[in-house]
C-alpha atoms as a PDB file:
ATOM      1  CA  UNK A   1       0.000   0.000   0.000  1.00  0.00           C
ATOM      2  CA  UNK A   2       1.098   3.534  -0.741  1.00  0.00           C
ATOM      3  CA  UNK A   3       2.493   5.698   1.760  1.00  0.00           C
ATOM      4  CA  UNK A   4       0.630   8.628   3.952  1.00  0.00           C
ATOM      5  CA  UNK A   5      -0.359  11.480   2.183  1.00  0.00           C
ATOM      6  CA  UNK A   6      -0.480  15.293   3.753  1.00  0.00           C
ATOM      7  CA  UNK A   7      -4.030  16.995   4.488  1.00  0.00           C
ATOM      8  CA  UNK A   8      -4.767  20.220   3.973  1.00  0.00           C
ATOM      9  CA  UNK A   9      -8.146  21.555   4.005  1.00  0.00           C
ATOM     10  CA  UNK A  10      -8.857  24.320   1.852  1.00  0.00           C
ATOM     11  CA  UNK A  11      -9.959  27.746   3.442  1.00  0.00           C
ATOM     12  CA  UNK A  12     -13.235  27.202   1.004  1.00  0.00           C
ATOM     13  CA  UNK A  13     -14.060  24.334   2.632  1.00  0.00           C
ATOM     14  CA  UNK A  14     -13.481  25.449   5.738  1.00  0.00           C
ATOM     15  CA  UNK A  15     -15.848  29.079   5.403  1.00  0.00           C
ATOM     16  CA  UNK A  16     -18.467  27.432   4.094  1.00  0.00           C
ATOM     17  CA  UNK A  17     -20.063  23.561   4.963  1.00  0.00           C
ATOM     18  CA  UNK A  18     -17.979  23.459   7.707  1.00  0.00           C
ATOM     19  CA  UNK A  19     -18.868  25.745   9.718  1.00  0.00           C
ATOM     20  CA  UNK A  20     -22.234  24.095  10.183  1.00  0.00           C
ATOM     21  CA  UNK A  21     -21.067  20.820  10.836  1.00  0.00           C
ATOM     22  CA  UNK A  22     -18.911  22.491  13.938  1.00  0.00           C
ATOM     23  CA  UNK A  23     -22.400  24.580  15.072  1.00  0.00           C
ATOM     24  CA  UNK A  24     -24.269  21.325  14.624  1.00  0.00           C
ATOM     25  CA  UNK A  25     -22.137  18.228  16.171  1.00  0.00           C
ATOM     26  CA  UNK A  26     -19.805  20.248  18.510  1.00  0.00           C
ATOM     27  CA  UNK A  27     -17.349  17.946  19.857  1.00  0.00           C
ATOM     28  CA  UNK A  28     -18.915  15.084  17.615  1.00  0.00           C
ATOM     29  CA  UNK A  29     -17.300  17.360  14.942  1.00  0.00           C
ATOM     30  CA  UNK A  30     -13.744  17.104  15.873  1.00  0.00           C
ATOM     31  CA  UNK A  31     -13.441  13.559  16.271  1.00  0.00           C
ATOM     32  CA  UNK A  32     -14.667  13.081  12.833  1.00  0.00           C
ATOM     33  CA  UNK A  33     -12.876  15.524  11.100  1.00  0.00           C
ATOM     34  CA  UNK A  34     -10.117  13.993  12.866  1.00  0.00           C
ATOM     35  CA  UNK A  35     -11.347  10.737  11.221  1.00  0.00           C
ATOM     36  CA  UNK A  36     -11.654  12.019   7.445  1.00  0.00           C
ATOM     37  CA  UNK A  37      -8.270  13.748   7.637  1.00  0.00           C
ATOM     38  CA  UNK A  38      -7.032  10.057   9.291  1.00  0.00           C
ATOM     39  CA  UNK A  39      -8.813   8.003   6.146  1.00  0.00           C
ATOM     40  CA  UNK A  40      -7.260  10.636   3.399  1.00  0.00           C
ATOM     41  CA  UNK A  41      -3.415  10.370   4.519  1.00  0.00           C
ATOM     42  CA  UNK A  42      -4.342   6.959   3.417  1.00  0.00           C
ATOM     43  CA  UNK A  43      -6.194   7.488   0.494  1.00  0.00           C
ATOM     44  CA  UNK A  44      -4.972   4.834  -1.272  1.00  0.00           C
ATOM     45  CA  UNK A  45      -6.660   2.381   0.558  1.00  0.00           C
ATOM     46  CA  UNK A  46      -9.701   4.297   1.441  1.00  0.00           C
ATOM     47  CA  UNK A  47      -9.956   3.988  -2.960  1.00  0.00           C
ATOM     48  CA  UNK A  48     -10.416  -0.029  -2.282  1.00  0.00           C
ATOM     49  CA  UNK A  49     -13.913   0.807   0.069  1.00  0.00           C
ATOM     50  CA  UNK A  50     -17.329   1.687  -1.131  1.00  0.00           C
ATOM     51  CA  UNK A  51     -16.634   5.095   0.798  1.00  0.00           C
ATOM     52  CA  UNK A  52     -14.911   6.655  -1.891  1.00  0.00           C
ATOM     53  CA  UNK A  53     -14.666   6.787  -5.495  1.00  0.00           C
ATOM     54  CA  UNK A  54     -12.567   8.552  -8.446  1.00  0.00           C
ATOM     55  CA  UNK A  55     -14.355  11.047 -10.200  1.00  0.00           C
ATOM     56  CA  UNK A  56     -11.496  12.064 -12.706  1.00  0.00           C
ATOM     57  CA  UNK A  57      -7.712  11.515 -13.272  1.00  0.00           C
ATOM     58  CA  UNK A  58      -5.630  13.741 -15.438  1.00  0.00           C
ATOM     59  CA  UNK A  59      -2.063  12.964 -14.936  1.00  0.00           C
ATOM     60  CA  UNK A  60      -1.049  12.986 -11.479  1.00  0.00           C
ATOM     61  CA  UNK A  61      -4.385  14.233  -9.940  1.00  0.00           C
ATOM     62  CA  UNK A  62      -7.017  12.872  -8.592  1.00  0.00           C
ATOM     63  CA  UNK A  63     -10.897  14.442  -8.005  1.00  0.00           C
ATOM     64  CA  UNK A  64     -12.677  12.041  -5.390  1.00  0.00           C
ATOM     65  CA  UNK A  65     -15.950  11.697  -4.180  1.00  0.00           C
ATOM     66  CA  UNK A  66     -15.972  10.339  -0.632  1.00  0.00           C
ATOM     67  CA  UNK A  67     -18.616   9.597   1.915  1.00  0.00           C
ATOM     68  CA  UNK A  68     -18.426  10.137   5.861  1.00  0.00           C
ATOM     69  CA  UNK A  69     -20.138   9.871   9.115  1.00  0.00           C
ATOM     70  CA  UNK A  70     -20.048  11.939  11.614  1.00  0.00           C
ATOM     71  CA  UNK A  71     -19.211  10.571  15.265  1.00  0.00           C
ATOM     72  CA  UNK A  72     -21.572   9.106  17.181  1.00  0.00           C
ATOM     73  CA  UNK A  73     -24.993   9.465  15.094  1.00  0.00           C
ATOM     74  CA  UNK A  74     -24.887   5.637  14.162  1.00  0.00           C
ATOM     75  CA  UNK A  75     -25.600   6.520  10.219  1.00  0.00           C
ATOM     76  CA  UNK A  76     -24.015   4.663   7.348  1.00  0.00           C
ATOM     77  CA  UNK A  77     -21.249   6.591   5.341  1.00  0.00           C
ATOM     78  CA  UNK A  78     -23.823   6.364   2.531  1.00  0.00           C
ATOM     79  CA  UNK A  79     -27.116   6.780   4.442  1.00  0.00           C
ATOM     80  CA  UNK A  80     -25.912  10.009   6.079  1.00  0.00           C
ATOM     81  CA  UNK A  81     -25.427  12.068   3.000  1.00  0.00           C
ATOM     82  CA  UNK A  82     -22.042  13.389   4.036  1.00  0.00           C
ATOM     83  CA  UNK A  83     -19.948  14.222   1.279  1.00  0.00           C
ATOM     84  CA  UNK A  84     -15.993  15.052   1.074  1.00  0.00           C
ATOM     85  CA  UNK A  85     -14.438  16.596  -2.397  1.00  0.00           C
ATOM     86  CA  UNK A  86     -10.478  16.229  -2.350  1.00  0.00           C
ATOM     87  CA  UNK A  87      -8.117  16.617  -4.944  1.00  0.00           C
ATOM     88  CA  UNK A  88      -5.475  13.646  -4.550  1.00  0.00           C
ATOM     89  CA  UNK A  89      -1.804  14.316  -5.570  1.00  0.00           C
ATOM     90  CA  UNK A  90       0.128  11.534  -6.280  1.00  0.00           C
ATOM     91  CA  UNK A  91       3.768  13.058  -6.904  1.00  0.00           C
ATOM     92  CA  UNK A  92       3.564  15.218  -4.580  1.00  0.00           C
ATOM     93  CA  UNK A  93       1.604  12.279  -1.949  1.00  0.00           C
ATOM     94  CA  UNK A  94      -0.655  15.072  -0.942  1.00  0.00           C
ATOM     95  CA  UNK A  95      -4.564  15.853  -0.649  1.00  0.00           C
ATOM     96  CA  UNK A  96      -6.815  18.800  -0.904  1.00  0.00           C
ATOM     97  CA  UNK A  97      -9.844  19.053   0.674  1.00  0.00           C
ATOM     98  CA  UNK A  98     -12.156  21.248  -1.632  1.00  0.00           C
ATOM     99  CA  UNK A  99     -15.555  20.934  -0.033  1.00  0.00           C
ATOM    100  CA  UNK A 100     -17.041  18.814   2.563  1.00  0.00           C
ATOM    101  CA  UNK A 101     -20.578  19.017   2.746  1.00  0.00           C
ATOM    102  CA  UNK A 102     -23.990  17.349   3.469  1.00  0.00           C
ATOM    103  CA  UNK A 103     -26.651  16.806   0.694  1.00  0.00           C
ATOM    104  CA  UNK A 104     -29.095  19.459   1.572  1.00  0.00           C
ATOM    105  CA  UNK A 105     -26.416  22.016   1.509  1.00  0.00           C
ATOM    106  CA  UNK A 106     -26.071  21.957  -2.090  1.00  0.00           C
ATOM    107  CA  UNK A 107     -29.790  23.496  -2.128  1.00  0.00           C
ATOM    108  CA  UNK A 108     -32.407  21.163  -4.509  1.00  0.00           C
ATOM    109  CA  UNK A 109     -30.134  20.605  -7.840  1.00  0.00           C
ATOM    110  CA  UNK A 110     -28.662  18.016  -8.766  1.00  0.00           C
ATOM    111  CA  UNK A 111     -25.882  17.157  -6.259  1.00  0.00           C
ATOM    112  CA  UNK A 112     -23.062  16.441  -8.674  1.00  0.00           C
ATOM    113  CA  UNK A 113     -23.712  19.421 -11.322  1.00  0.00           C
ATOM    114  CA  UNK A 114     -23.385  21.751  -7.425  1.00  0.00           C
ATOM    115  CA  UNK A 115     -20.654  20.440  -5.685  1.00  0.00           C
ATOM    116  CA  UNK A 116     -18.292  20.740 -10.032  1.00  0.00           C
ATOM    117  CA  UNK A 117     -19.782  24.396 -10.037  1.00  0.00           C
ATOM    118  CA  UNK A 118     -18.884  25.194  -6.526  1.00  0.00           C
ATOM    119  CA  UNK A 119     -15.457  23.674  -7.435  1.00  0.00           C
ATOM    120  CA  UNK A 120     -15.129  24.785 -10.947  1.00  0.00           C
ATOM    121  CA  UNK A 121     -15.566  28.527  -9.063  1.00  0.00           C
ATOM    122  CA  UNK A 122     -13.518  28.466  -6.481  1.00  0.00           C
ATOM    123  CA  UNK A 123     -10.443  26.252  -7.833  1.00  0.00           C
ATOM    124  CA  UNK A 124      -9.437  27.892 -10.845  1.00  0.00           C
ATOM    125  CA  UNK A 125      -6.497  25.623 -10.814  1.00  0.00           C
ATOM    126  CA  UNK A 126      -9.012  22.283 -11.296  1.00  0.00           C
ATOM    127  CA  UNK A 127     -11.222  23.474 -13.313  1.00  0.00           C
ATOM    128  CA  UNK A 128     -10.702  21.196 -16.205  1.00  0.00           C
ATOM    129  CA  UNK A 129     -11.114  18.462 -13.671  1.00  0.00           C
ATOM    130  CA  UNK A 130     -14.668  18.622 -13.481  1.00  0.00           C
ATOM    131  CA  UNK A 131     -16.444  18.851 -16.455  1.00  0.00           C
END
């Protein structure tokens, strides 16, 4: 298996969806971000689950689509709507979290057409990732 990989959670990421996981789950909150940024310095392997899957690769990166829990609330990854975006590295062995983010905070559209505009505007850089 590959080595660990850095985190780094983008300042987008952590403005926006964020911020309402902390209001909502509190302490709950830290031990699962703790968690995600645990699963993504081994991304690798977290690639072999049902929990996460590769959107697009160009070259060296990687868009994935994972899923999450949050601490204690006894929800499936996939039944709890909880959504990570990162941007895997693999020169570099590092990951980007764009957006992490529950289903009803992408409003009523489509999820996947919301999360590649919210990326597509606010990562220049990855644009022609997500078409």
């Amino acid at each position: 298996m590959e080595g660990n990989y850095s985190v780094k959670i983008e300042s987008f990421a952590e403005r926006h969806f964020i911020k309402s996981f902390q209001k909502k789950y509190k302490t709950a909150w830290d031990v699962t971000q703790r968690a995600i940024i645990a699963e993504f310095e081994h991304i690798d392997a977290l690639l072999l689950t049902d929990r996460a899957e590769t959107i697009t690769e160009v070259g060296d990166i990687k868009i994935i689509k994972t899923k999450f829990t949050v601490a204690g609330t006894h929800e499936s990854a996939k039944a709890s709507g909880n959504r990570c975006i990162i941007a895997a590295y693999k020169s570099s062995q590092s990951v980007l979290v764009l957006l992490i983010y529950g289903k009803t905070d992408l409003g009523g559209r489509k999820e996947t057409d919301a999360w590649k505009n919210l990326v597509r505007d606010n990562y220049p850089d990855l644009k022609g990732l997500v078409r």
